[in-house]
PDB file of N, CA and C in Angstrom:
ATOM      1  N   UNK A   1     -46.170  73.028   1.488  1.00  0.00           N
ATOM      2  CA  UNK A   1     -46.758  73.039   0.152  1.00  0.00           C
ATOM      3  C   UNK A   1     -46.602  74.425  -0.471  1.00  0.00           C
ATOM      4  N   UNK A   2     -46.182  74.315  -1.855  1.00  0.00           N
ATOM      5  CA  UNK A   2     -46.036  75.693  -2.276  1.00  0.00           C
ATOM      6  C   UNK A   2     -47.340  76.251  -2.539  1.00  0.00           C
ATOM      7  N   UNK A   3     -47.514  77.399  -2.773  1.00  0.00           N
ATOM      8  CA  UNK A   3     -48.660  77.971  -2.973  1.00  0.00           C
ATOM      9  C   UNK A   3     -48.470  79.332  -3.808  1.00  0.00           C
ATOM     10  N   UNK A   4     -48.390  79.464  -5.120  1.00  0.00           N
ATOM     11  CA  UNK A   4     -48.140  80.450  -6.177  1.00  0.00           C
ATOM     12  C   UNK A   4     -49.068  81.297  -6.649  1.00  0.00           C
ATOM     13  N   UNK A   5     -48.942  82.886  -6.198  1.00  0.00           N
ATOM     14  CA  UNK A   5     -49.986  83.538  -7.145  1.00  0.00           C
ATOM     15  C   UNK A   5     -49.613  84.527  -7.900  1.00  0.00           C
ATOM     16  N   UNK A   6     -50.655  85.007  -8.859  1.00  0.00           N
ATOM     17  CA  UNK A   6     -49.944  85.948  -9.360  1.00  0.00           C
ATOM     18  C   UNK A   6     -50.787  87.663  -8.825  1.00  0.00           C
ATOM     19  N   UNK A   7     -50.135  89.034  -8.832  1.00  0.00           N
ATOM     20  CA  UNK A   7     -50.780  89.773  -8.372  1.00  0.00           C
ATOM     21  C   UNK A   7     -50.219  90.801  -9.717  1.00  0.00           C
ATOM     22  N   UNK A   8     -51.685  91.093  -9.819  1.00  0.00           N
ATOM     23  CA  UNK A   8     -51.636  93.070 -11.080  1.00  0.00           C
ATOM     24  C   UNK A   8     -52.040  94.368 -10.002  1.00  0.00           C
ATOM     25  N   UNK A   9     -51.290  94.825  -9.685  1.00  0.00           N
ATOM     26  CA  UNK A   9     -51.289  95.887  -9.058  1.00  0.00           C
ATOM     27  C   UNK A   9     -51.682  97.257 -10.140  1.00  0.00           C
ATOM     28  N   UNK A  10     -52.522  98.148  -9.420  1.00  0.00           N
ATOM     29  CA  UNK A  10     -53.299  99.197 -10.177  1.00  0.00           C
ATOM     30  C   UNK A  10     -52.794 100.431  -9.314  1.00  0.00           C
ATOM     31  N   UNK A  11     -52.913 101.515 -10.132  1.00  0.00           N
ATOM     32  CA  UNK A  11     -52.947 102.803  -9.223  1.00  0.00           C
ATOM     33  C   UNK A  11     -51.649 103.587  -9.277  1.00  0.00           C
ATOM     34  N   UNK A  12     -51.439 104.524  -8.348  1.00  0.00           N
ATOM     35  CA  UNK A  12     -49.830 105.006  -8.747  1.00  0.00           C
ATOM     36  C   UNK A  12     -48.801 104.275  -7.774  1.00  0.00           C
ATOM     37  N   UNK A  13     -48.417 103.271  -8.611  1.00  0.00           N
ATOM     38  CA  UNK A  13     -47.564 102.054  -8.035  1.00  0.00           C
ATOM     39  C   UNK A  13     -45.804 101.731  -9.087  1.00  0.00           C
ATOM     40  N   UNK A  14     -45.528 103.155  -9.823  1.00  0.00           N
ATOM     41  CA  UNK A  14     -44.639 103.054 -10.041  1.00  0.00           C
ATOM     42  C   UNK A  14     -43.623 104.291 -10.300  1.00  0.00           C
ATOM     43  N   UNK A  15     -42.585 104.420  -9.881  1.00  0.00           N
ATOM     44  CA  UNK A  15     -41.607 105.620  -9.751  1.00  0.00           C
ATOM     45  C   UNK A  15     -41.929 106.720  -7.964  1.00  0.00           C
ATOM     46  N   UNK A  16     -42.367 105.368  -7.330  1.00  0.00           N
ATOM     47  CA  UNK A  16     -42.824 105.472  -5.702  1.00  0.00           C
ATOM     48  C   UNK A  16     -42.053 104.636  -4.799  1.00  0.00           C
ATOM     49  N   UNK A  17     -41.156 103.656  -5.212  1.00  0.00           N
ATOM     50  CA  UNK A  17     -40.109 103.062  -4.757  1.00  0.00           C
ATOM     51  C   UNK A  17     -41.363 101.330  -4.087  1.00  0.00           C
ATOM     52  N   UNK A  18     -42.275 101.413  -5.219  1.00  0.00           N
ATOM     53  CA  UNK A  18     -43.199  99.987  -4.766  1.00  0.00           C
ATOM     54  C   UNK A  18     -42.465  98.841  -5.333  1.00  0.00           C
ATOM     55  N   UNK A  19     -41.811  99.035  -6.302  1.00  0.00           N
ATOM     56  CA  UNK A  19     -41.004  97.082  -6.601  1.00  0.00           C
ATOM     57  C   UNK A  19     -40.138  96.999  -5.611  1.00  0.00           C
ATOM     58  N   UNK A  20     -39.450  97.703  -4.919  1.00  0.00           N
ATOM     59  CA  UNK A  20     -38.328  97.753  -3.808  1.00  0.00           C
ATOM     60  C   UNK A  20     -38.917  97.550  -2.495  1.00  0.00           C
ATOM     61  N   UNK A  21     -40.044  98.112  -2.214  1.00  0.00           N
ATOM     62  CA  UNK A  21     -40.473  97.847  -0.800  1.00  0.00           C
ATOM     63  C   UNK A  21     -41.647  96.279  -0.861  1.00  0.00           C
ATOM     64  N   UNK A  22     -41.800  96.109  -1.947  1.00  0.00           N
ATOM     65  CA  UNK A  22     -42.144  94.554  -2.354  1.00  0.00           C
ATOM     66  C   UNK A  22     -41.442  93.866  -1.905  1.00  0.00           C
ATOM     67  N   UNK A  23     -40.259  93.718  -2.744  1.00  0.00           N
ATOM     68  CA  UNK A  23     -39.165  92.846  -2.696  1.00  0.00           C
ATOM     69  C   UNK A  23     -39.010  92.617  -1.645  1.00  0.00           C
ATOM     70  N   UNK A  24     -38.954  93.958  -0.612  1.00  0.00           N
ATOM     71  CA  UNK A  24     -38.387  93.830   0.990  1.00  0.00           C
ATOM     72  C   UNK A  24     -39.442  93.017   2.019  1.00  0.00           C
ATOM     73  N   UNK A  25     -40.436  93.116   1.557  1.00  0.00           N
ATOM     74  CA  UNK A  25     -41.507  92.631   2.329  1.00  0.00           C
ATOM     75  C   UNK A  25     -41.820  91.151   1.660  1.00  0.00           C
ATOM     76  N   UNK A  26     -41.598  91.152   0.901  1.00  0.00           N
ATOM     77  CA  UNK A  26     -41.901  89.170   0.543  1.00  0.00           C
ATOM     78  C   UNK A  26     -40.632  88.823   0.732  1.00  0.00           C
ATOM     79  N   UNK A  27     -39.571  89.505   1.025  1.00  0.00           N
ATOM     80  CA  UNK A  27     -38.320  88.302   1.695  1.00  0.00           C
ATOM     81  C   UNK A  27     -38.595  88.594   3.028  1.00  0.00           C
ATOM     82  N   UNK A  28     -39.164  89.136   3.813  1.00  0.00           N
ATOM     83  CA  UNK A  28     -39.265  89.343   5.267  1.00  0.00           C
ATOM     84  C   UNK A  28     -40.200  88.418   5.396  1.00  0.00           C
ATOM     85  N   UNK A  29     -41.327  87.827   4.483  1.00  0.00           N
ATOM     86  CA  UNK A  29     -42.210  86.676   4.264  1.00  0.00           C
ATOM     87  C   UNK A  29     -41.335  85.327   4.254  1.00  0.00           C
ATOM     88  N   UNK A  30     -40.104  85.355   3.430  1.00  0.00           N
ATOM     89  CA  UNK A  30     -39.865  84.284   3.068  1.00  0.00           C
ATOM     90  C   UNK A  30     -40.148  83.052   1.691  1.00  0.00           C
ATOM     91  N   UNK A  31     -40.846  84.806   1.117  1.00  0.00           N
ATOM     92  CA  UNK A  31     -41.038  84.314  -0.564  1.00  0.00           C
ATOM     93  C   UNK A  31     -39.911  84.230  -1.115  1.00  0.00           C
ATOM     94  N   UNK A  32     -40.754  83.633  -2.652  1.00  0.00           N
ATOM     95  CA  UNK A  32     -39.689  83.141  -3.628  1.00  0.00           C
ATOM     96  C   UNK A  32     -40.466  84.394  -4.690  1.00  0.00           C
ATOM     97  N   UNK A  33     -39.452  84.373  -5.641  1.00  0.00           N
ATOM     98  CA  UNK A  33     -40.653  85.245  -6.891  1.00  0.00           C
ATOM     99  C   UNK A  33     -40.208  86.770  -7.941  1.00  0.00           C
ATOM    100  N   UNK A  34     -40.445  87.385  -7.889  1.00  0.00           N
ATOM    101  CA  UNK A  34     -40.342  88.644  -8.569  1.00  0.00           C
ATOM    102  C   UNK A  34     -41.506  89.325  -8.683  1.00  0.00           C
ATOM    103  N   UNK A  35     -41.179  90.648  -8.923  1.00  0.00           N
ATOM    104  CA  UNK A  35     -41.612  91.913  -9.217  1.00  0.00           C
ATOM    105  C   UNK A  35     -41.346  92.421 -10.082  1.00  0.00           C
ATOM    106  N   UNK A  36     -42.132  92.981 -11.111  1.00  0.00           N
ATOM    107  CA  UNK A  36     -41.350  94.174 -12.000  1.00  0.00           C
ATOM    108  C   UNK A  36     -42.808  94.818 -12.402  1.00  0.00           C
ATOM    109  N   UNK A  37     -42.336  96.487 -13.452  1.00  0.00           N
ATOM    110  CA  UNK A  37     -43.126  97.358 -14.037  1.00  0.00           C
ATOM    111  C   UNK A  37     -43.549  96.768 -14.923  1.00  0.00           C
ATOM    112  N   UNK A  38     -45.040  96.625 -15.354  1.00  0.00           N
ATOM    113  CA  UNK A  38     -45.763  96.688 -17.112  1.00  0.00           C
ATOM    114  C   UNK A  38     -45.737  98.145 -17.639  1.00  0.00           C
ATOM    115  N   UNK A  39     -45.665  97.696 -18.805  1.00  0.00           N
ATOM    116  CA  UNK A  39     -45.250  99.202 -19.648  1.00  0.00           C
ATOM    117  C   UNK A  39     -46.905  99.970 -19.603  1.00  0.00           C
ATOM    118  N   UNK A  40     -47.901  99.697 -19.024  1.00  0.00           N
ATOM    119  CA  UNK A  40     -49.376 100.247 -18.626  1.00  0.00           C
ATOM    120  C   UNK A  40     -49.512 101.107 -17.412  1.00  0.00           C
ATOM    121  N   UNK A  41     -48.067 100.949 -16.926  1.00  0.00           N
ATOM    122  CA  UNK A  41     -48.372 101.684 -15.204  1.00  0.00           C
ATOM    123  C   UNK A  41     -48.597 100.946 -14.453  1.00  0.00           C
ATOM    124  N   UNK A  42     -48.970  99.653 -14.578  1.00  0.00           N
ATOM    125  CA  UNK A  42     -49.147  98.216 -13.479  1.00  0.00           C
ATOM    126  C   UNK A  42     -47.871  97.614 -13.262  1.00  0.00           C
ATOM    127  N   UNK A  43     -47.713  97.219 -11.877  1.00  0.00           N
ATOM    128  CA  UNK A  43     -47.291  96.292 -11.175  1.00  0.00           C
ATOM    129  C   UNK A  43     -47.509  94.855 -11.475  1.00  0.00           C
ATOM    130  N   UNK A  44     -46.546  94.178 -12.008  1.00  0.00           N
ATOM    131  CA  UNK A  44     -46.570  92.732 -11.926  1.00  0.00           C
ATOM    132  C   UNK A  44     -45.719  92.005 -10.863  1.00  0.00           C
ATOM    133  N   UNK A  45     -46.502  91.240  -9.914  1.00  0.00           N
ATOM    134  CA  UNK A  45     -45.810  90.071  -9.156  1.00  0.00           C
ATOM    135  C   UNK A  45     -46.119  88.520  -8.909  1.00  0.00           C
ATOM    136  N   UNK A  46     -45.322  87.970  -9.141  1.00  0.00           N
ATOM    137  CA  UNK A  46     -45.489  86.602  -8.689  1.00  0.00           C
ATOM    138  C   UNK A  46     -44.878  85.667  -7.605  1.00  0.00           C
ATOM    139  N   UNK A  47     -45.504  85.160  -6.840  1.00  0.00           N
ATOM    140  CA  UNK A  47     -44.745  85.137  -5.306  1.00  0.00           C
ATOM    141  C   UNK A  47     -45.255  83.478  -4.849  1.00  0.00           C
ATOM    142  N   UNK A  48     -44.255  83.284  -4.140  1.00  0.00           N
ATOM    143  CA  UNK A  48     -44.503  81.658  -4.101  1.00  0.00           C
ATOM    144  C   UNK A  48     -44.028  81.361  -2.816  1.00  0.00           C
ATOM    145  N   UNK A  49     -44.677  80.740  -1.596  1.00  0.00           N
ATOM    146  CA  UNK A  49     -44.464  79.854  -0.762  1.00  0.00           C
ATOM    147  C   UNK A  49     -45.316  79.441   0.195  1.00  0.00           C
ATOM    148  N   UNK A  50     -45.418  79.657   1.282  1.00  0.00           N
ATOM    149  CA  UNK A  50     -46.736  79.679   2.376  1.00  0.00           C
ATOM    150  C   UNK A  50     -47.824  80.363   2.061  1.00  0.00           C
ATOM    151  N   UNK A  51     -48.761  79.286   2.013  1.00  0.00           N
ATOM    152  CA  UNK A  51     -50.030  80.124   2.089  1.00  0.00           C
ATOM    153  C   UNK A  51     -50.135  81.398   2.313  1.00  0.00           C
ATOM    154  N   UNK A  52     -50.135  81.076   4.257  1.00  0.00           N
ATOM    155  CA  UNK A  52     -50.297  82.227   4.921  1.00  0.00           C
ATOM    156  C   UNK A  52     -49.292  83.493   4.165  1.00  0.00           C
ATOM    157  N   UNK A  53     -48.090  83.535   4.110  1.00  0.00           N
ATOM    158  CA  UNK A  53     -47.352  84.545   3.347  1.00  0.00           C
ATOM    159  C   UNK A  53     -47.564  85.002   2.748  1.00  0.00           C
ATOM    160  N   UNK A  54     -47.607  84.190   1.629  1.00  0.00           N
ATOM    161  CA  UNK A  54     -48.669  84.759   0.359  1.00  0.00           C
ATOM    162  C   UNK A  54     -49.886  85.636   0.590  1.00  0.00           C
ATOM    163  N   UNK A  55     -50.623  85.132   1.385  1.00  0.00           N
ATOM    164  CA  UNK A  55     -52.024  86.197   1.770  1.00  0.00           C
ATOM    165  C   UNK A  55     -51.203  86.944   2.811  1.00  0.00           C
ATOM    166  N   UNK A  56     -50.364  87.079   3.417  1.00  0.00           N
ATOM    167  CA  UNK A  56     -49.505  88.624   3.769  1.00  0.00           C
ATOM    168  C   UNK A  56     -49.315  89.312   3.109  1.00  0.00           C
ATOM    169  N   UNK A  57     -49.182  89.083   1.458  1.00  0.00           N
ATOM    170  CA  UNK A  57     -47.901  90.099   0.889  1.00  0.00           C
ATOM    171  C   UNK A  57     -49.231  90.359   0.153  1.00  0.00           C
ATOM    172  N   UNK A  58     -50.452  89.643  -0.220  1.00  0.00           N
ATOM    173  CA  UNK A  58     -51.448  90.174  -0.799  1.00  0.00           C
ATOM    174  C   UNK A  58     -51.846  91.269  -0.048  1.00  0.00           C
ATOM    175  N   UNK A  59     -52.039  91.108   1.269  1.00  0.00           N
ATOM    176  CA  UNK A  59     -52.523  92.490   2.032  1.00  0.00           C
ATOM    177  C   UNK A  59     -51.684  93.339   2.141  1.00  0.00           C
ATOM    178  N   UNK A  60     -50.474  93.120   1.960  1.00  0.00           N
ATOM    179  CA  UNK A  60     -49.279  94.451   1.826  1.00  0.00           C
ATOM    180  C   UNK A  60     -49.726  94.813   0.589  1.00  0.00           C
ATOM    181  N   UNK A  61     -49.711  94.332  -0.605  1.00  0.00           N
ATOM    182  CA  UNK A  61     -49.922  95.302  -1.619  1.00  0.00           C
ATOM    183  C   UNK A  61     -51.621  96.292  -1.732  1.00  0.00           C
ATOM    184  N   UNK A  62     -52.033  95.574  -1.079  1.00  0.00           N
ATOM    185  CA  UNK A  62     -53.336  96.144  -1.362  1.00  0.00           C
ATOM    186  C   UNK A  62     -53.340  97.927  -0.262  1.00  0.00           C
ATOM    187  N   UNK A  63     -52.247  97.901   0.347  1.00  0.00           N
ATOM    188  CA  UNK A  63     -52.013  98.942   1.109  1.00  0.00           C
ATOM    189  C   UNK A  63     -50.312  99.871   0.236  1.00  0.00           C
ATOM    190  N   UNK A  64     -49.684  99.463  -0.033  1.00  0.00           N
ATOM    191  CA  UNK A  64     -48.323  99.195  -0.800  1.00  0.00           C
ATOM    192  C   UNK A  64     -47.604 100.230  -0.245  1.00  0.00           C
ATOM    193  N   UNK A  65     -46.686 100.479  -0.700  1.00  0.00           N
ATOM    194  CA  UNK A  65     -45.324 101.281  -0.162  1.00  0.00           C
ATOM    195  C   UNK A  65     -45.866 102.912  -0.107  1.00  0.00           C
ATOM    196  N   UNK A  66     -45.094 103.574   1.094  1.00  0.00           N
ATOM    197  CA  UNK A  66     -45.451 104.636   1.437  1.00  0.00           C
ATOM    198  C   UNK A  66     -46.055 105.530   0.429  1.00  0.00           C
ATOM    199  N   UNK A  67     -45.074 106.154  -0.888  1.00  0.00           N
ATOM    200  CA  UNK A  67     -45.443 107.088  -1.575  1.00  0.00           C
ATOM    201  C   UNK A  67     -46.432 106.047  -2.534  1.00  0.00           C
ATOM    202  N   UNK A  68     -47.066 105.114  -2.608  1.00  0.00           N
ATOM    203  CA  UNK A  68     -48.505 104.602  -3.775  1.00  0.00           C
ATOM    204  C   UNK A  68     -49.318 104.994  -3.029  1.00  0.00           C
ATOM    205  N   UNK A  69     -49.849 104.561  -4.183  1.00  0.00           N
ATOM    206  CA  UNK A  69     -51.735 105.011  -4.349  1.00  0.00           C
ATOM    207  C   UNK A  69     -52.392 103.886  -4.634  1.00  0.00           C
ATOM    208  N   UNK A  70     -52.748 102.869  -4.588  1.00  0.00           N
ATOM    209  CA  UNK A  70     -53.190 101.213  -4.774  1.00  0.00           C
ATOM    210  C   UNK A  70     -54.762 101.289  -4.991  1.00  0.00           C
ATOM    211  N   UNK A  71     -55.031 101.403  -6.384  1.00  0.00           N
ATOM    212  CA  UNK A  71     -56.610 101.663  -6.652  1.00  0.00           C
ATOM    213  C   UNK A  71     -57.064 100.320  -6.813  1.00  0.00           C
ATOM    214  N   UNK A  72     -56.300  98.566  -6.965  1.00  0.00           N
ATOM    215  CA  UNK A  72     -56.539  97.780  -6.815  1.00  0.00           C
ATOM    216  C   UNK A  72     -55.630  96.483  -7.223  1.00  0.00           C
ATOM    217  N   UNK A  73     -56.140  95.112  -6.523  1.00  0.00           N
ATOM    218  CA  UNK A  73     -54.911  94.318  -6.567  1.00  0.00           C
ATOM    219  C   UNK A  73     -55.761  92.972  -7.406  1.00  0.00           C
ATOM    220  N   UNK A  74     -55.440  92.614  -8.787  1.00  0.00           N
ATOM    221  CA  UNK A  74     -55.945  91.062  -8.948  1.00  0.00           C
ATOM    222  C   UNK A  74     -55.186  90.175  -9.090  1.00  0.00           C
ATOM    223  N   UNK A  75     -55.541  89.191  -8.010  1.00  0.00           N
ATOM    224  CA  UNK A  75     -54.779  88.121  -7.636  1.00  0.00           C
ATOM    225  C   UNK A  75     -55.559  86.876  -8.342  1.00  0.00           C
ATOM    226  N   UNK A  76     -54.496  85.684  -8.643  1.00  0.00           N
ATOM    227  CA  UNK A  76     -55.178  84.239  -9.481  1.00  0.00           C
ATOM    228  C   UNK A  76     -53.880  83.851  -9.297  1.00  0.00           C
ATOM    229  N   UNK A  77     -54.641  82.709  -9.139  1.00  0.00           N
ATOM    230  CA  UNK A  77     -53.047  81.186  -9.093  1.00  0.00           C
ATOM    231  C   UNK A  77     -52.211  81.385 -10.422  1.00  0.00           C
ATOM    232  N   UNK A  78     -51.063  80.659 -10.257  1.00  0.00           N
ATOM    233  CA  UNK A  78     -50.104  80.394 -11.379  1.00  0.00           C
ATOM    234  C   UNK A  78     -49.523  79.251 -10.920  1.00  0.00           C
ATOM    235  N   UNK A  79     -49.161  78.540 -12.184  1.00  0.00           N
ATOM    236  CA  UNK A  79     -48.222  77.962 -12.341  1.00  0.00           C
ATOM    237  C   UNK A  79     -46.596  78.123 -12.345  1.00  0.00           C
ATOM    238  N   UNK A  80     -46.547  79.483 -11.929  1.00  0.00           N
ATOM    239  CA  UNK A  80     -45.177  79.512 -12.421  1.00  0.00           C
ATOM    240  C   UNK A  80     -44.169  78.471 -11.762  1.00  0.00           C
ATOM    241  N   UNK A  81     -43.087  78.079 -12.211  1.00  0.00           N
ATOM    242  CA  UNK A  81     -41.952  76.837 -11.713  1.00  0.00           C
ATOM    243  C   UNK A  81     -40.685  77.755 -11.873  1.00  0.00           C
ATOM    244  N   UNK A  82     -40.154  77.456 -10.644  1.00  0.00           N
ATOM    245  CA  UNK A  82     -38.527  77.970 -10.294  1.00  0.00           C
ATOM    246  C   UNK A  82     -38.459  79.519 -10.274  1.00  0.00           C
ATOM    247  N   UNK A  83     -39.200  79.547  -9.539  1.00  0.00           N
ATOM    248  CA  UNK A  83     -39.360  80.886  -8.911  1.00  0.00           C
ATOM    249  C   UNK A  83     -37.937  81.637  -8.368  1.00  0.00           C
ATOM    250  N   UNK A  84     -37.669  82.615  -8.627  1.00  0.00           N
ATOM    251  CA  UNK A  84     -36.275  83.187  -7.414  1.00  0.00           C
ATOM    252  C   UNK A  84     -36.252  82.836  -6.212  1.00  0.00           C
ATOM    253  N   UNK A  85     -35.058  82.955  -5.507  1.00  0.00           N
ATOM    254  CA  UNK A  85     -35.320  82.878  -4.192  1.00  0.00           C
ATOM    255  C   UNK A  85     -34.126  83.161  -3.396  1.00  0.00           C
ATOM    256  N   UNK A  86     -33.924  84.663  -3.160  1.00  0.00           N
ATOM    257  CA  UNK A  86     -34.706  85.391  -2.543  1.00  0.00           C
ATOM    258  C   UNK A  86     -35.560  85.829  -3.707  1.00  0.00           C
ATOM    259  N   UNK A  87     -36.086  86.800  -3.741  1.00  0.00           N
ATOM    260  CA  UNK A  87     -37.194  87.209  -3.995  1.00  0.00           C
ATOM    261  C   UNK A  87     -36.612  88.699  -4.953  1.00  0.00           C
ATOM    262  N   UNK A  88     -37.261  88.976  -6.127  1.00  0.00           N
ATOM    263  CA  UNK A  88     -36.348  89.564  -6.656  1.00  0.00           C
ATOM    264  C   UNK A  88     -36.869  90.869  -7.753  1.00  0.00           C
ATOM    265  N   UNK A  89     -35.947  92.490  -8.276  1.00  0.00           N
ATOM    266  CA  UNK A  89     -36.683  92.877  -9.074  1.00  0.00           C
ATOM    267  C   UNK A  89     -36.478  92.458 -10.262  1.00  0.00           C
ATOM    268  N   UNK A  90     -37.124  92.841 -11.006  1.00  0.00           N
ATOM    269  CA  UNK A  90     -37.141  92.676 -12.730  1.00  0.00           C
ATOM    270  C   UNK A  90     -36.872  94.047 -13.176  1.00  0.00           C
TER     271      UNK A  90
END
C-alpha cells in the first residue's frame, strides 16, 4: 500500500548539500518522490511508498545531512499521484 507524505523542513537545510543526501537516503528506502528548495529557506519533500520507509526518511530528516541544522520537520499526508521513481531533485 502506498503511503504519501509530505515533509517542510526548517532550519539551515539549504546550501549544506540536504536535497542530495535526501535523495540518497529515500532511494536507499526505496522511495518514490522529490525534493527541492522553497524560496523561504525551507525544504520541501514528498515521498511515497512503505509505511515503514516513509517514517525512516521522516527520522532522517529530523536529524538531516551532516552540514544542517534541522530546527523542525512538518509532516501531513498528500495526495500526490505519480510520484518519481527513483526519487529525485527539483
Amino acid at each position: 500500500m502506498q503511503h504519501t507524505r509530505q515533509f517542510i523542513v526548517s532550519g539551515r537545510v539549504q546550501g549544506v548539500g540536504f536535497r542530495a543526501a535526501t535523495q540518497d537516503k529515500a532511494r536507499e528506502l526505496a522511495l518514490a518522490g522529490w525534493v527541492r528548495n522553497l524560496s523561504d529557506g525551507r525544504v520541501e519533500a514528498v515521498a511515497g511508498g512503505d509505511r515503514d520507509a516513509v517514517a525512516a526518511l521522516n527520522r532522517w530528516l529530523e536529524q538531516g545531512s551532516p552540514a544542517a541544522r534541522v530546527d523542525s520537520v512538518d509532516e501531513q499526508p498528500t495526495d500526490a499521484d505519480n510520484l518519481p521513481q527513483p526519487f529525485t531533485v527539483r
